[in-house]
Protein backbone atom coordinates (compact mmCIF):
# COMPACT_ATOMS: atom_id res chain seq x y z
CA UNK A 1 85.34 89.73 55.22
CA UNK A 2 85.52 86.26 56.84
CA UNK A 3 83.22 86.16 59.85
CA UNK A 4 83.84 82.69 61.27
CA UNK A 5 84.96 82.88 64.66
CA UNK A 6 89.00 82.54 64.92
CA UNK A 7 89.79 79.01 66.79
CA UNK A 8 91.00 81.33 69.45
CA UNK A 9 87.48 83.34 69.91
CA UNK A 10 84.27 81.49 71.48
CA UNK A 11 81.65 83.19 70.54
CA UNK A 12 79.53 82.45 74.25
CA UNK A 13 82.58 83.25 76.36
CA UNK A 14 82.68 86.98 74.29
CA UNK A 15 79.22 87.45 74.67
CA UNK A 16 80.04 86.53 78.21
CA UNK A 17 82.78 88.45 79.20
CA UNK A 18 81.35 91.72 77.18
CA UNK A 19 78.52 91.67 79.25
CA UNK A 20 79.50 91.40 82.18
CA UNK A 21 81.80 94.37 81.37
CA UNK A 22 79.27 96.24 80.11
CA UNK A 23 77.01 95.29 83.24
CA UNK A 24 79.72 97.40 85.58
CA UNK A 25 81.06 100.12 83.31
CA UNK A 26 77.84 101.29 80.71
CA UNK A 27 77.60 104.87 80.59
CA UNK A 28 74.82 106.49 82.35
CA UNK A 29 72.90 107.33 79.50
CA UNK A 30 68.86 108.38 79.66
CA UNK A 31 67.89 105.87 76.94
CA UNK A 32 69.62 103.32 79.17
CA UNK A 33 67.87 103.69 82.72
CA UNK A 34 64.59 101.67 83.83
CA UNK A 35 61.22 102.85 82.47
CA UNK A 36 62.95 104.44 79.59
CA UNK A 37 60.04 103.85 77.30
CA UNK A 38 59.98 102.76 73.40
CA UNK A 39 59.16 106.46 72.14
CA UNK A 40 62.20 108.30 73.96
CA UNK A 41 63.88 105.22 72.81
CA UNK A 42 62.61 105.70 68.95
CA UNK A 43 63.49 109.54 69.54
CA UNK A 44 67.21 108.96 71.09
CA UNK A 45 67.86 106.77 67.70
CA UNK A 46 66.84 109.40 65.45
CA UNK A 47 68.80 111.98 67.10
CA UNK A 48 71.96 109.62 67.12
CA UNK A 49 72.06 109.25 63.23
CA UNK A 50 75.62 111.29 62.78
CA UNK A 51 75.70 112.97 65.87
CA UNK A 52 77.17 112.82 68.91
CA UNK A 53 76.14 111.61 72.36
CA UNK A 54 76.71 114.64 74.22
CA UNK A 55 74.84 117.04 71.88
CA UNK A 56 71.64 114.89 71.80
CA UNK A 57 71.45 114.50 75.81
CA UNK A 58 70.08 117.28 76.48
CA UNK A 59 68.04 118.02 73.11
CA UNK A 60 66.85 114.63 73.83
CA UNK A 61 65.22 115.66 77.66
CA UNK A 62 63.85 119.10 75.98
CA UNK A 63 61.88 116.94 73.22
CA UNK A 64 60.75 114.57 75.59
CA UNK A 65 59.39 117.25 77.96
CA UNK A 66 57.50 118.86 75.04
CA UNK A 67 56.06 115.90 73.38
CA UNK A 68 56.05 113.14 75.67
CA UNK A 69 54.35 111.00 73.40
CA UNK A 70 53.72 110.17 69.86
CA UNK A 71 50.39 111.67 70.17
CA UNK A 72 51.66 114.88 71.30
CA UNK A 73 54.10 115.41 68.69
CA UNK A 74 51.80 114.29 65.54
CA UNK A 75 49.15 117.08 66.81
CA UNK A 76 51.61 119.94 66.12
CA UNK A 77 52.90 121.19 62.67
CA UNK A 78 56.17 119.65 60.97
CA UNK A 79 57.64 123.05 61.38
CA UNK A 80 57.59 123.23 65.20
CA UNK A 81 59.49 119.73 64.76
CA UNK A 82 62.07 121.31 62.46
CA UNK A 83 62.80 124.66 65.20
CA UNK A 84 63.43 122.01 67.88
CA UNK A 85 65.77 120.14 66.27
CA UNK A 86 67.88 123.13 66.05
CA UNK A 87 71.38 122.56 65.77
CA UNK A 88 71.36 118.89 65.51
CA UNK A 89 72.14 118.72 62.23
CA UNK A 90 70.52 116.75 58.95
CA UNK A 91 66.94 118.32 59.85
CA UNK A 92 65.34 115.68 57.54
CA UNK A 93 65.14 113.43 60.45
CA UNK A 94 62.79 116.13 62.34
CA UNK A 95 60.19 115.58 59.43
CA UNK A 96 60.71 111.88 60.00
CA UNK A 97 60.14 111.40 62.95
CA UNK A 98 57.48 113.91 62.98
CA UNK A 99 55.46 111.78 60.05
CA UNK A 100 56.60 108.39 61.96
CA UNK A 101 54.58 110.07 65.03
CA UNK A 102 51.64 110.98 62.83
CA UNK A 103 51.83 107.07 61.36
CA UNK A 104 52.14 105.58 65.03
CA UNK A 105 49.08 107.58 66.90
CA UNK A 106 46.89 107.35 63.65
CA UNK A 107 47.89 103.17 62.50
CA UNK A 108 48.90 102.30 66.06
CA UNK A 109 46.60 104.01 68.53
CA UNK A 110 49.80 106.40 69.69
CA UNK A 111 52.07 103.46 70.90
CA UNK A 112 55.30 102.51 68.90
CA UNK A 113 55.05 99.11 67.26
CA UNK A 114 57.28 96.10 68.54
CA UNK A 115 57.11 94.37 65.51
CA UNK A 116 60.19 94.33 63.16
CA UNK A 117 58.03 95.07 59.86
CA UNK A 118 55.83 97.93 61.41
CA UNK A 119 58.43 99.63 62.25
CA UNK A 120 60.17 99.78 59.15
CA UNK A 121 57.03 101.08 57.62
CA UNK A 122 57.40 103.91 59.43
CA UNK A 123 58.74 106.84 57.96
CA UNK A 124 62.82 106.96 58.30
CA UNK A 125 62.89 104.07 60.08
CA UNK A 126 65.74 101.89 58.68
CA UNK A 127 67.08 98.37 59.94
CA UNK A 128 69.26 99.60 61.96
CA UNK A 129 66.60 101.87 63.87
CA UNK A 130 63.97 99.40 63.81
CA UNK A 131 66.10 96.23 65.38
CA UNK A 132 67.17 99.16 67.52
CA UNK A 133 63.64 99.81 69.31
CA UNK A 134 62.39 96.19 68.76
CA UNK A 135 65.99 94.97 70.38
CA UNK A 136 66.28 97.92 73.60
CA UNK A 137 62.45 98.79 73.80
CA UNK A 138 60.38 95.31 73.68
CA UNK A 139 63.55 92.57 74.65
CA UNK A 140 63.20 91.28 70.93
CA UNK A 141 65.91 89.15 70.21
CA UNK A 142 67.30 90.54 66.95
CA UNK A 143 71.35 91.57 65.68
CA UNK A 144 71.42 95.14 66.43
CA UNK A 145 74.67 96.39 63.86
CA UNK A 146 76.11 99.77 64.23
CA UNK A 147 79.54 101.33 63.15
CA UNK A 148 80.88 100.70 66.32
CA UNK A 149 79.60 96.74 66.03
CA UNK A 150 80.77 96.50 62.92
CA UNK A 151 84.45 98.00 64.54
CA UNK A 152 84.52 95.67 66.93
CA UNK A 153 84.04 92.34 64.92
CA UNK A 154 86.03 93.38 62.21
CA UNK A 155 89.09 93.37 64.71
CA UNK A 156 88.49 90.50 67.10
CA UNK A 157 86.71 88.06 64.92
CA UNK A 158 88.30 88.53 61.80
CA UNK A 159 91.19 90.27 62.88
CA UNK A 160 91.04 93.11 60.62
CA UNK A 161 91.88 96.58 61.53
CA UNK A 162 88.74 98.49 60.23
CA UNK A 163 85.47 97.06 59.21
CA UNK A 164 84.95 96.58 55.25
CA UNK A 165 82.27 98.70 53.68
CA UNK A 166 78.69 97.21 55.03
CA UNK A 167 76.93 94.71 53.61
CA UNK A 168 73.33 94.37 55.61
CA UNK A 169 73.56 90.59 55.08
CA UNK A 170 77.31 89.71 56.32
CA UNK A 171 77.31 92.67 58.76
CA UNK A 172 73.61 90.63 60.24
CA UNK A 173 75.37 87.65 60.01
CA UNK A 174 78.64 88.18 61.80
CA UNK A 175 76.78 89.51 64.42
CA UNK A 176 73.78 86.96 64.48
CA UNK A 177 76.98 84.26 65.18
CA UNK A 178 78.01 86.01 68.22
CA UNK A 179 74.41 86.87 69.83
CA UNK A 180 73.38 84.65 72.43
CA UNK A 181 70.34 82.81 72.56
CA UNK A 182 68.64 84.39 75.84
CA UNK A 183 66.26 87.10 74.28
CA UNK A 184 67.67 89.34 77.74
CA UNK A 185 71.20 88.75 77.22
CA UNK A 186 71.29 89.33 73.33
CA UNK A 187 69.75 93.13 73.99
CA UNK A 188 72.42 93.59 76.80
CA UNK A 189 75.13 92.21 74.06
CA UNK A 190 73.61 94.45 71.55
CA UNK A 191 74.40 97.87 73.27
CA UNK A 192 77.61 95.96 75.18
CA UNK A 193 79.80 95.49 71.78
CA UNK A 194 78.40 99.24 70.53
CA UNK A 195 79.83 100.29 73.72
CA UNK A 196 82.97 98.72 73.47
CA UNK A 197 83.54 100.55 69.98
CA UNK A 198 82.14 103.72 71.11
CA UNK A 199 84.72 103.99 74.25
CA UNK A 200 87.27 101.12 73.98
CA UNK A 201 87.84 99.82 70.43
CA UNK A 202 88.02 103.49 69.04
CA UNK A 203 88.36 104.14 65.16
CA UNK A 204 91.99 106.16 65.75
CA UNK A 205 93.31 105.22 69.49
CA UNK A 206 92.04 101.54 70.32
CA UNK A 207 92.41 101.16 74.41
CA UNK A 208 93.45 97.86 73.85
CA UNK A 209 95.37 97.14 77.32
CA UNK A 210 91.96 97.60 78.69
CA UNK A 211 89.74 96.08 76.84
CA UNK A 212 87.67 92.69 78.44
CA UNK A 213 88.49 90.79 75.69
CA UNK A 214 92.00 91.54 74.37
CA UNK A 215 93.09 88.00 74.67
CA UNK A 216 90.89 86.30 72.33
CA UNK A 217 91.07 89.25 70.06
CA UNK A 218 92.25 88.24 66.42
CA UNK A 219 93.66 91.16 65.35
CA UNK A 220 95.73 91.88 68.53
CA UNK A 221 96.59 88.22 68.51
CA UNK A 222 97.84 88.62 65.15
CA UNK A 223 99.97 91.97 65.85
CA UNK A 224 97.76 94.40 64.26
CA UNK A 225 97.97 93.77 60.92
CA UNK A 226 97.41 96.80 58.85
CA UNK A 227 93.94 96.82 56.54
CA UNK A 228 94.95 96.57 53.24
CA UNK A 229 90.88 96.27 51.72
CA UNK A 230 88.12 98.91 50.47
CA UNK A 231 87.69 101.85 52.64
CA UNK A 232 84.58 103.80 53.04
CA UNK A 233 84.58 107.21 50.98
CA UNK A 234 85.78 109.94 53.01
CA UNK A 235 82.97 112.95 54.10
CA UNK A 236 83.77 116.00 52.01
CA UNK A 237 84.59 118.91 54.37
CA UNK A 238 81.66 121.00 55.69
CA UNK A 239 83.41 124.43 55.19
CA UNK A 240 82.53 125.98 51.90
CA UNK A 241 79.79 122.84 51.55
CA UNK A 242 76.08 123.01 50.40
CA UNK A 243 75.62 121.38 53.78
CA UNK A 244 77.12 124.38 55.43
CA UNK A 245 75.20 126.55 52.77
CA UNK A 246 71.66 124.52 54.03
CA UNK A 247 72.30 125.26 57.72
CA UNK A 248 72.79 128.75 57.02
CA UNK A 249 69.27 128.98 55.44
CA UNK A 250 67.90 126.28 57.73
CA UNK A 251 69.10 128.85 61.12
CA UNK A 252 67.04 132.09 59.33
CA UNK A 253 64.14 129.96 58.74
CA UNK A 254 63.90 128.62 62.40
CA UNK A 255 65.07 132.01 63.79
CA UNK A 256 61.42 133.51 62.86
CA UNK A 257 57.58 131.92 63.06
CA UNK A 258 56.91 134.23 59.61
CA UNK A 259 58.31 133.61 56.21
CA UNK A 260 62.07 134.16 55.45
CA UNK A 261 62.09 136.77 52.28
CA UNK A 262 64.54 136.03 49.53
CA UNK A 263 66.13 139.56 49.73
CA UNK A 264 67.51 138.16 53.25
CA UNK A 265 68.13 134.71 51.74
CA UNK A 266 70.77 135.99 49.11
CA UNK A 267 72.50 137.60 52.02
CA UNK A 268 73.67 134.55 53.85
CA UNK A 269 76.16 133.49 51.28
CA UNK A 270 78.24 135.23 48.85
CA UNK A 271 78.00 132.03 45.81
CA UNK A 272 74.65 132.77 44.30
CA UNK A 273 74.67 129.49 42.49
CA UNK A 274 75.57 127.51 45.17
CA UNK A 275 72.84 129.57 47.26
CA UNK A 276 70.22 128.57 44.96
CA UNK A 277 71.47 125.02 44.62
CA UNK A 278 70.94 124.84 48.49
CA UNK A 279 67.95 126.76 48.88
CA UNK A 280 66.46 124.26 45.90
CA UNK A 281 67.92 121.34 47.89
CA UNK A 282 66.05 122.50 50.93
CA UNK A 283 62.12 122.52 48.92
CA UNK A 284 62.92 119.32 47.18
CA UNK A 285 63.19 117.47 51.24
CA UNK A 286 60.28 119.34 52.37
CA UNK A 287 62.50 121.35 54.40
CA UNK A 288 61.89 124.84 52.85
CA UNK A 289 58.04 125.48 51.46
CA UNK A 290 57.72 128.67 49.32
CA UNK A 291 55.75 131.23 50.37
CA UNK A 292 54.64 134.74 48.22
CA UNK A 293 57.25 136.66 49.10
CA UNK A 294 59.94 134.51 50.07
CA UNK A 295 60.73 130.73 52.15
CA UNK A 296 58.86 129.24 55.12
CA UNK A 297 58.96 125.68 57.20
CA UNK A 298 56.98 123.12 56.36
CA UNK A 299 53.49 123.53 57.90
């Protein structure tokens, strides 16, 4: 995907006008407000990995209330981790961040690193998340590139209607060309173009007639052409899935504090095979630890 700024888009005046957008019309959101510190900031990203705002809100305030700090999170078993994530979904990320809290109290005397490279040492910490803290938590001046980023350049720099598969290195790039040089206004830009993909430049309904910068927009300008390159592959439905078949298994386990027995196991899904395929899914992440007479969480 060509990244170059169109003749008609100016990188400064986008960074400009998106800002000052975003400055009158963010959403209220807790990771967003004053004294928001780097943890609940570390903790919002790893909730927001595939799922939704509204479901992590108030997960998000009941986590933070329990283990207000690093400290207090790493001095209580992985399994309490995994019963409060609940129904977030992809409980893998409740061990993660549960070993990342361990790694930060016991390597970083219980306060998140602002460096780029410790924090991608920490356990499920990818770029994304890590330019994420270092970007919204410290002021670092780093390319922060989401799905919604990668939306929003796709259409009014290169005037594309979707984004092409990611590439770390031309996603970083594109968005390294339209981050401006103030360490202050590039985190404001950061979360300003994610915001204009989350609510404005939508996947399905674009609100183009109201967007801040629909007249230097290349695709718009070039009457939505339709994307004709490689599309992402499409999530297989969660119906009938193993994932479906894991968050059956994943509920019993949470729903007691004593082992799950495998009599009660076999009754949460009719396909044995695909039971077992699940259930050996589950002990392969750490998820599921066996026990003598049946399944447990992780301890």
């Amino acid at each position: 995907m060509n990244v170059t700024p169109s003749p008609q888009t100016n990188a400064a005046s986008v960074s400009a006008t998106l800002n000052a957008w975003f400055t009158q019309n963010a959403r209220d959101l807790p990771w967003r407000r004053d004294g928001f510190g780097a943890w609940g900031i570390l903790v919002s990203e790893f909730m927001l990995q595939q799922t939704p705002v509204n479901r992590v809100i108030p997960r998000l305030e009941e986590w933070l209330a329990r283990w207000p700090t690093p400290a207090s999170l790493a001095a209580v078993p992985p399994s309490e981790a995994v019963r409060a994530w609940s129904s977030l979904g992809y409980p893998r990320r409740a061990l993660w961040l549960h070993a990342a809290a361990v790694q930060i109290t016991e390597l970083h005397g219980g306060v998140v690193p602002s460096d780029l490279d410790d924090l991608l040492a920490l356990t499920g910490i990818g770029d994304y998340t890590a330019r994420a803290v270092a970007a919204f938590a410290y002021g670092h001046r780093h390319p922060v590139v989401d799905t919604n980023t990668r939306r929003v350049i796709a259409r009014a720099i290169a005037g594309a209607g979707e984004p092409s598969p990611p590439s770390r290195g031309r996603d970083l790039e594109a968005m390294g060309l339209l981050l401006p040089q103030s360490a202050q206004e590039a985190a404001l830009f950061n979360a300003a173009i994610m915001e204009l993909g989350a609510v404005v430049c939508t996947s399905r309904s674009p609100h183009c007639d109201v967007c801040p910068i629909r007249n230097v927009c290349a695709w718009r300008i070039a009457d939505y052409p339709e994307y004709t390159g490689t599309r992402k592959a499409v999530q297989k439905k969660f119906e009938g899935s193993d994932r479906q078949v894991r968050g059956l298994i994943m509920a019993e386990l949470r729903s007691t504090h004593h082992f799950v027995t495998d009599a009660e196991i076999t009754t949460l899904w009719p396909d044995a095979a695909q039971l077992q395929r699940a259930l050996a899914s589950l002990v392969a992440d750490g998820l599921a630890m066996p026990a003598a007479d049946g399944y447990t969480l992780p301890d």
